[in-house]
PDB file of N, CA and C in Angstrom:
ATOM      1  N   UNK A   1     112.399 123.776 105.803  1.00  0.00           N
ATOM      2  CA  UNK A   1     113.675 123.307 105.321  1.00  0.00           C
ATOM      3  C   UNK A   1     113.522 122.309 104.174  1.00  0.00           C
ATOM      4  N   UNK A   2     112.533 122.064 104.237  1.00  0.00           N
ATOM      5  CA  UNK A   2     112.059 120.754 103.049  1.00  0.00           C
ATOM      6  C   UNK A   2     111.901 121.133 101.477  1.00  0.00           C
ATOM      7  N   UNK A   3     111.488 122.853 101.512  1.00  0.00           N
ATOM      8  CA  UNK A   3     111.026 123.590 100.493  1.00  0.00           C
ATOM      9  C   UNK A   3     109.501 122.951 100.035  1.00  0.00           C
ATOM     10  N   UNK A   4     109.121 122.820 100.858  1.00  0.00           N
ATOM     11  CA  UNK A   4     107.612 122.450 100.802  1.00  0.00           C
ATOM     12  C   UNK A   4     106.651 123.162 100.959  1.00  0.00           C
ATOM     13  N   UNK A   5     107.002 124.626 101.270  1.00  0.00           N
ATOM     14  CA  UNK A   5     106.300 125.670 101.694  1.00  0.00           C
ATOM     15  C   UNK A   5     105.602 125.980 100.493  1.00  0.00           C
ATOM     16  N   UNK A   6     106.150 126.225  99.531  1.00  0.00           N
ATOM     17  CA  UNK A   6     105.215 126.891  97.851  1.00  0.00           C
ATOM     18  C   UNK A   6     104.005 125.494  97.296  1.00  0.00           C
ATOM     19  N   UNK A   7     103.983 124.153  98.299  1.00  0.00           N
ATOM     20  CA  UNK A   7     103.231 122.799  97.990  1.00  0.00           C
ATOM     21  C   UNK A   7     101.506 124.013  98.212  1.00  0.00           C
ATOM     22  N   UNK A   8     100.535 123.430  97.811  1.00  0.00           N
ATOM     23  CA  UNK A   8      99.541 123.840  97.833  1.00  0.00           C
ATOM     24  C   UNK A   8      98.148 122.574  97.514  1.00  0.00           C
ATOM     25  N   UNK A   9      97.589 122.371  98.575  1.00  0.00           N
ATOM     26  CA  UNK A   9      96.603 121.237  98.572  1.00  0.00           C
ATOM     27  C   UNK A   9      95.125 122.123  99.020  1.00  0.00           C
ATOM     28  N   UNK A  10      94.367 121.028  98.022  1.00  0.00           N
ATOM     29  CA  UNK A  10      92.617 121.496  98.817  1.00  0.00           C
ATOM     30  C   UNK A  10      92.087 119.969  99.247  1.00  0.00           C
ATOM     31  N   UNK A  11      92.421 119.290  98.356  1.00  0.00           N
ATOM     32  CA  UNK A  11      91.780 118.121  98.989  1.00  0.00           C
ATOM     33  C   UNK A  11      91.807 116.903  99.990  1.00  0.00           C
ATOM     34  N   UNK A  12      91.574 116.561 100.772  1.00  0.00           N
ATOM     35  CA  UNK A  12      91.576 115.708 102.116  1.00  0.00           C
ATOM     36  C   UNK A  12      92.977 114.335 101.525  1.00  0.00           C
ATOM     37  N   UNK A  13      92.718 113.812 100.187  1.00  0.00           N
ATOM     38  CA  UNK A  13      93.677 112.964  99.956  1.00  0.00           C
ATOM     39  C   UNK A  13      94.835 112.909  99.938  1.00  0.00           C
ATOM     40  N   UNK A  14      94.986 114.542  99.030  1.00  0.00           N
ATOM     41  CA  UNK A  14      95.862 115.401  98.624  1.00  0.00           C
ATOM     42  C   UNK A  14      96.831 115.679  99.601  1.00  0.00           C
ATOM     43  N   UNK A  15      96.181 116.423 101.163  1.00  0.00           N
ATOM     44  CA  UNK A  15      96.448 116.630 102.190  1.00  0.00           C
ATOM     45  C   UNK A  15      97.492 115.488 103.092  1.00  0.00           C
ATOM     46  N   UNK A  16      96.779 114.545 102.756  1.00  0.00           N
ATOM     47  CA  UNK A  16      97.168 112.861 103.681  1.00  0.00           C
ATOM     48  C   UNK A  16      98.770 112.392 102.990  1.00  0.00           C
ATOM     49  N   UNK A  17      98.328 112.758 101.711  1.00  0.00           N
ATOM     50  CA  UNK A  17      99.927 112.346 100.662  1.00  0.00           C
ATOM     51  C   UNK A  17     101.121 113.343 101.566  1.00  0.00           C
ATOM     52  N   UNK A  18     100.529 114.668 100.972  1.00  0.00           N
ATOM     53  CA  UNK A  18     101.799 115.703 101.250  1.00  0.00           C
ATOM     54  C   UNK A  18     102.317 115.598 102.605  1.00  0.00           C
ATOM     55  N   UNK A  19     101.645 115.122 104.169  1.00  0.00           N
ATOM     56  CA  UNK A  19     102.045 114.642 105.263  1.00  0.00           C
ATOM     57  C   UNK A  19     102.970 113.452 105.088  1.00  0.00           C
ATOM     58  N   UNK A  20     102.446 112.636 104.688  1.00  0.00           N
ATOM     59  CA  UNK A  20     102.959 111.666 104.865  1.00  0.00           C
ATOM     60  C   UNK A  20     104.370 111.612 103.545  1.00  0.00           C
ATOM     61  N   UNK A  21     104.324 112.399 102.980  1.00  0.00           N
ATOM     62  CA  UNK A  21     105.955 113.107 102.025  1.00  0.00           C
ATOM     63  C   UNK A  21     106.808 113.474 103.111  1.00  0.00           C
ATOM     64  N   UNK A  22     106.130 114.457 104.137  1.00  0.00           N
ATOM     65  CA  UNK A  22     107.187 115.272 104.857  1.00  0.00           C
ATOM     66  C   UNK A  22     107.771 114.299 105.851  1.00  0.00           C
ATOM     67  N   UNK A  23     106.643 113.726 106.359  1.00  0.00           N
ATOM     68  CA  UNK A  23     107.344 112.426 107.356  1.00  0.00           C
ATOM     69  C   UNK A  23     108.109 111.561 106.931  1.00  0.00           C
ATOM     70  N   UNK A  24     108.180 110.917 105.415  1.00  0.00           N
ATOM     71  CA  UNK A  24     109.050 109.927 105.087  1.00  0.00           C
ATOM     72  C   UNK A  24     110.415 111.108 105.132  1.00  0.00           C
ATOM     73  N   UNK A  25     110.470 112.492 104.580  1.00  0.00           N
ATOM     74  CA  UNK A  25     111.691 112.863 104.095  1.00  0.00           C
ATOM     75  C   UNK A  25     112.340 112.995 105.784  1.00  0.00           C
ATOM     76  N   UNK A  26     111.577 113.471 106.629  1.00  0.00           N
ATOM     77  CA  UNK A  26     112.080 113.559 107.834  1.00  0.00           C
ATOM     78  C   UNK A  26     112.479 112.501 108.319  1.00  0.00           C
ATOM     79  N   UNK A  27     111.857 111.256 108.461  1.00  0.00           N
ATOM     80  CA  UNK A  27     112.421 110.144 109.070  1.00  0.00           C
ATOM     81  C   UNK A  27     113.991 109.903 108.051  1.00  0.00           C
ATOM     82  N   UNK A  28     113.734 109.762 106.950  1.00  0.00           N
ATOM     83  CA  UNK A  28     114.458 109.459 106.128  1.00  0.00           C
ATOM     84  C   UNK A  28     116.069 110.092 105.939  1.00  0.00           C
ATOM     85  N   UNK A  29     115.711 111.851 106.413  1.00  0.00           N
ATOM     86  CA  UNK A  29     116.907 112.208 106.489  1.00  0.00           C
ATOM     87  C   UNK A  29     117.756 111.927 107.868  1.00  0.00           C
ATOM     88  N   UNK A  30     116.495 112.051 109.203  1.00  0.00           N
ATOM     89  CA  UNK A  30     117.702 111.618 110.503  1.00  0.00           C
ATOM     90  C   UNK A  30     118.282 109.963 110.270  1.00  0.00           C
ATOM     91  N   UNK A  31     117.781 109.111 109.356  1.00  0.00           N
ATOM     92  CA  UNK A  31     118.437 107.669 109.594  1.00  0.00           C
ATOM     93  C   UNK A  31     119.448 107.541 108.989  1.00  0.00           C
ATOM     94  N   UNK A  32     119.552 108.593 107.709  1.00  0.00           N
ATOM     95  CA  UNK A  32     120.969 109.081 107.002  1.00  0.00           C
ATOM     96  C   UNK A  32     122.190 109.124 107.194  1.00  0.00           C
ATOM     97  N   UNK A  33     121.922 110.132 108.493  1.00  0.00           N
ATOM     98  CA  UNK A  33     122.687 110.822 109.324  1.00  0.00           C
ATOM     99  C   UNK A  33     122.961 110.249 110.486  1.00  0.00           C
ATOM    100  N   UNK A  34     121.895 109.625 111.004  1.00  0.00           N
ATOM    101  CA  UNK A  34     122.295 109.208 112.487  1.00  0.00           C
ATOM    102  C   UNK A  34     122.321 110.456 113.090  1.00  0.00           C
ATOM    103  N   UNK A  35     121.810 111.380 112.986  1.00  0.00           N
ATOM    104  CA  UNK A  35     121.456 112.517 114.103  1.00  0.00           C
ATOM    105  C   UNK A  35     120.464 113.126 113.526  1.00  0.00           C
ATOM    106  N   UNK A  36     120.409 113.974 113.329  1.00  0.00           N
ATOM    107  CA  UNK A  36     118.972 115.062 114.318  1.00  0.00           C
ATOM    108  C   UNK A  36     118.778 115.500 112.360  1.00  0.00           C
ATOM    109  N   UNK A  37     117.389 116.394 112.522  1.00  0.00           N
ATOM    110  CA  UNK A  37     116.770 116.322 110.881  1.00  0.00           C
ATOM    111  C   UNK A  37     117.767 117.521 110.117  1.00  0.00           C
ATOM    112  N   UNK A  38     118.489 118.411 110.591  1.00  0.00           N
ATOM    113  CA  UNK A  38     119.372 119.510 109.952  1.00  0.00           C
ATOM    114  C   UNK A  38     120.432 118.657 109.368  1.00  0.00           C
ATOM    115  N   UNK A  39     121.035 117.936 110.633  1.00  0.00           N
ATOM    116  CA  UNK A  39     121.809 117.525 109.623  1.00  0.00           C
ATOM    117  C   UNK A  39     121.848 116.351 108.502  1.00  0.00           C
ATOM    118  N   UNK A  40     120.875 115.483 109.142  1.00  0.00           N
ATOM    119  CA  UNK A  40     120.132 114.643 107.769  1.00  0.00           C
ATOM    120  C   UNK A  40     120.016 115.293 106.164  1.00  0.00           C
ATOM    121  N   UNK A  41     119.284 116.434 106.459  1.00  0.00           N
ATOM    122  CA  UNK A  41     118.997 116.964 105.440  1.00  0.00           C
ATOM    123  C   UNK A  41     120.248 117.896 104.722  1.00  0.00           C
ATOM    124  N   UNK A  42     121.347 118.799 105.642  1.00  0.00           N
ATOM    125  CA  UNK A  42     122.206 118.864 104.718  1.00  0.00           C
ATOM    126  C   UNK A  42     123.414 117.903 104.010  1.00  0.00           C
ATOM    127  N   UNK A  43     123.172 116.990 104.810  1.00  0.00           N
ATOM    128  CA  UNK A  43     123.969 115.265 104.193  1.00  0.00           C
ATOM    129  C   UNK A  43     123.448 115.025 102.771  1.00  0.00           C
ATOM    130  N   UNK A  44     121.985 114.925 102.892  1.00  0.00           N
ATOM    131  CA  UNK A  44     121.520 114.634 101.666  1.00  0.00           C
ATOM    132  C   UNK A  44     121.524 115.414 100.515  1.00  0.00           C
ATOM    133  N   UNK A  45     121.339 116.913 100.837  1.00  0.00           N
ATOM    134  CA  UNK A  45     121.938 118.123  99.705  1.00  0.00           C
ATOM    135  C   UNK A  45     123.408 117.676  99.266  1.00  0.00           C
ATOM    136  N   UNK A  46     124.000 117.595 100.401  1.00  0.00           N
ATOM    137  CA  UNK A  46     125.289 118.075  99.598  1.00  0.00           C
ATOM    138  C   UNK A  46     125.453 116.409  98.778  1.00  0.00           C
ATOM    139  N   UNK A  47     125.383 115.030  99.144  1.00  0.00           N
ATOM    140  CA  UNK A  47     125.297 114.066  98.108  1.00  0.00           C
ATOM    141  C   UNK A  47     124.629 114.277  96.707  1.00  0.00           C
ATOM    142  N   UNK A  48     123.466 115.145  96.816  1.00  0.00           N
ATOM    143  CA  UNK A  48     122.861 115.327  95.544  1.00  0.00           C
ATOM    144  C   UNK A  48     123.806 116.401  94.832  1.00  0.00           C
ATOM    145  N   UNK A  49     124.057 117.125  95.298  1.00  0.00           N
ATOM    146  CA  UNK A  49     125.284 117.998  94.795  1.00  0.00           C
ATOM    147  C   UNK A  49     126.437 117.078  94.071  1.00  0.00           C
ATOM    148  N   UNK A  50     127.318 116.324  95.144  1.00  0.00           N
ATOM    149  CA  UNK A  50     127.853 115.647  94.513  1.00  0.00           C
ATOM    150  C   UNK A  50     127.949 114.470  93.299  1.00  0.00           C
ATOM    151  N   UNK A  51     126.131 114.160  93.455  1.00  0.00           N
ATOM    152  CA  UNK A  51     126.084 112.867  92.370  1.00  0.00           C
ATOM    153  C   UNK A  51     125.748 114.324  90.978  1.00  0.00           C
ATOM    154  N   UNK A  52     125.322 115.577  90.724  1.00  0.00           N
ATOM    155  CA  UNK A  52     125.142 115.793  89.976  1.00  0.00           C
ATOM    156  C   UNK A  52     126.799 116.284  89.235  1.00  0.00           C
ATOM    157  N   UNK A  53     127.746 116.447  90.320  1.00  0.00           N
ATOM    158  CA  UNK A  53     129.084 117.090  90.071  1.00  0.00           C
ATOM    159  C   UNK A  53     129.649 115.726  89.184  1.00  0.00           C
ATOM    160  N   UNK A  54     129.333 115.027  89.284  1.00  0.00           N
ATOM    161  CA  UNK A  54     129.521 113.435  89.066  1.00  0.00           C
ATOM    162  C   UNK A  54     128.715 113.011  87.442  1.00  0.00           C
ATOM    163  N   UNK A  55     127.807 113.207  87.602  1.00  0.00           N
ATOM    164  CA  UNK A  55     127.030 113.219  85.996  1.00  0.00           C
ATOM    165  C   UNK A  55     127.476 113.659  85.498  1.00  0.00           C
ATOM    166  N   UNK A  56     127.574 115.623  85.413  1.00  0.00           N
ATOM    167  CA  UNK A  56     128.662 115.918  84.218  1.00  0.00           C
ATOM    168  C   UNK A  56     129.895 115.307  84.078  1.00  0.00           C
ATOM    169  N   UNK A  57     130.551 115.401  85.041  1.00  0.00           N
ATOM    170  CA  UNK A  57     131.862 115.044  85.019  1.00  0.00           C
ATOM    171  C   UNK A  57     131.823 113.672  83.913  1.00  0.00           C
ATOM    172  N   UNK A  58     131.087 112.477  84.050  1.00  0.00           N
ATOM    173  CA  UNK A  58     131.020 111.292  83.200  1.00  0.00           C
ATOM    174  C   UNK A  58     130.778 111.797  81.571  1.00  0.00           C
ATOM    175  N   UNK A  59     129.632 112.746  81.897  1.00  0.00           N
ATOM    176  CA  UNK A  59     129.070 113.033  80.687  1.00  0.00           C
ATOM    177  C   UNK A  59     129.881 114.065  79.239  1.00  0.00           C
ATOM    178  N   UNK A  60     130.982 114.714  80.186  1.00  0.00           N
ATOM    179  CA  UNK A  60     131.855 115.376  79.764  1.00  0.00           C
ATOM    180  C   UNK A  60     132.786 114.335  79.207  1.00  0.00           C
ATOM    181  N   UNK A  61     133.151 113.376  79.595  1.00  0.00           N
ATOM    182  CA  UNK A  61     134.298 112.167  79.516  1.00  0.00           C
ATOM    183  C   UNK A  61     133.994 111.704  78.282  1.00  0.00           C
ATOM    184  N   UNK A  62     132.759 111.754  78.373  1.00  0.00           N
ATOM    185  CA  UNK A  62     131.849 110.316  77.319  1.00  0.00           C
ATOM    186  C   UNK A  62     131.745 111.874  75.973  1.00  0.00           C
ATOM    187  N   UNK A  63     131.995 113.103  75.988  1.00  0.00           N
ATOM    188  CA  UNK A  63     131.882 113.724  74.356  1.00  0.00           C
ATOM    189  C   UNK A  63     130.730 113.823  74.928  1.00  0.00           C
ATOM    190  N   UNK A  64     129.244 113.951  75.491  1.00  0.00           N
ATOM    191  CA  UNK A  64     128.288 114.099  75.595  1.00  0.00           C
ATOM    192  C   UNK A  64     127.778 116.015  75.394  1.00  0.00           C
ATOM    193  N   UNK A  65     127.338 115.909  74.480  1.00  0.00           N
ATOM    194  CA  UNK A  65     127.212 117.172  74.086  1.00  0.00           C
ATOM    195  C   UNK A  65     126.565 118.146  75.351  1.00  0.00           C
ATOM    196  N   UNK A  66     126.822 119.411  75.621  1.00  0.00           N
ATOM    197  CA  UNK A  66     126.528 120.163  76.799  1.00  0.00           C
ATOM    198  C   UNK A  66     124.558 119.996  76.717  1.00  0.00           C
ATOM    199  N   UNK A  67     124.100 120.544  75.557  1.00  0.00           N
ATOM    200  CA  UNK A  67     122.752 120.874  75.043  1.00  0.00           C
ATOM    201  C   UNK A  67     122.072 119.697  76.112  1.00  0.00           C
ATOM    202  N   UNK A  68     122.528 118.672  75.211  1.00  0.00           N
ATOM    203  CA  UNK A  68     122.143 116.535  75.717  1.00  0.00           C
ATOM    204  C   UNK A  68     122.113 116.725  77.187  1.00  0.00           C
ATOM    205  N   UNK A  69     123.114 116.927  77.883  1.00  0.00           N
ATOM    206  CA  UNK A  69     123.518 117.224  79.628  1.00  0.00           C
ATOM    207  C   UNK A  69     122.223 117.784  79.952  1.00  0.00           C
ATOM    208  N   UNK A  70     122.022 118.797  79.442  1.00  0.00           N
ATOM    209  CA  UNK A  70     120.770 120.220  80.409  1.00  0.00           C
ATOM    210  C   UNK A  70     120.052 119.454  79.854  1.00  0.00           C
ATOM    211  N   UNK A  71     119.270 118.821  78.608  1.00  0.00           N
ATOM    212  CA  UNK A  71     118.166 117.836  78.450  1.00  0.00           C
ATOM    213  C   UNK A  71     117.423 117.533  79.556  1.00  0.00           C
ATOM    214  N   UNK A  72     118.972 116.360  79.687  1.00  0.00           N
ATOM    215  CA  UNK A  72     118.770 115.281  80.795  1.00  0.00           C
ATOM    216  C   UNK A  72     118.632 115.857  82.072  1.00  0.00           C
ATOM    217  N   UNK A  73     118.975 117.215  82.042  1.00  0.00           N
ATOM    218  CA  UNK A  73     119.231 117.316  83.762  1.00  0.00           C
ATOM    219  C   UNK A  73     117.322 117.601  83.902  1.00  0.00           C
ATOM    220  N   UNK A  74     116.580 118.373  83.046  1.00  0.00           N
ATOM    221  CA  UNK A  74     115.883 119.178  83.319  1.00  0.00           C
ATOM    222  C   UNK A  74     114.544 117.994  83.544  1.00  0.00           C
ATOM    223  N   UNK A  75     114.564 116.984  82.956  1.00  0.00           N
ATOM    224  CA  UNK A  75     113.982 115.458  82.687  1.00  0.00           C
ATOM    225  C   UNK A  75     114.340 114.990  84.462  1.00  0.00           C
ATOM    226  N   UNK A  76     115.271 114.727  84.548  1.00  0.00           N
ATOM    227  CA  UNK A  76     115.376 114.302  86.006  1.00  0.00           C
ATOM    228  C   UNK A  76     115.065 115.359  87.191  1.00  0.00           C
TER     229      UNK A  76
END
């Protein structure tokens, strides 16, 4: 559910990082939520959804040229 599946490690350090990624996102999404890791994690999709519905929307306000927008999106 993390989309961590296509991650690919050989080395022991490498290995220790990408664990300890999945555990912060897991802890991170049930404290979100206050319940269980599904719905942590679709809490946090759909906010990222919304803060990006939210960027254009500003960026549209502000004359910000479309081109400038996908720039920035592809940078973040």
């Amino acid at each position: 559910q993390l989309k961590l599946d296509g991650y690919r490690v050989r080395g022991r350090r490498a290995v220790k990082r990408y664990w300890i990624l999945v555990q912060l996102a897991y802890v991170y999404s049930m404290f979100e939520s206050n319940s269980d890791f599904s719905d942590g994690l679709d809490l946090l999709r759909k906010r990222k959804g919304h803060s990006l519905v939210e960027f254009i929307y500003r960026a549209a306000k502000q004359n910000i040229p479309i081109d400038t927008v996908k720039k920035q999106l592809h940078v973040a």
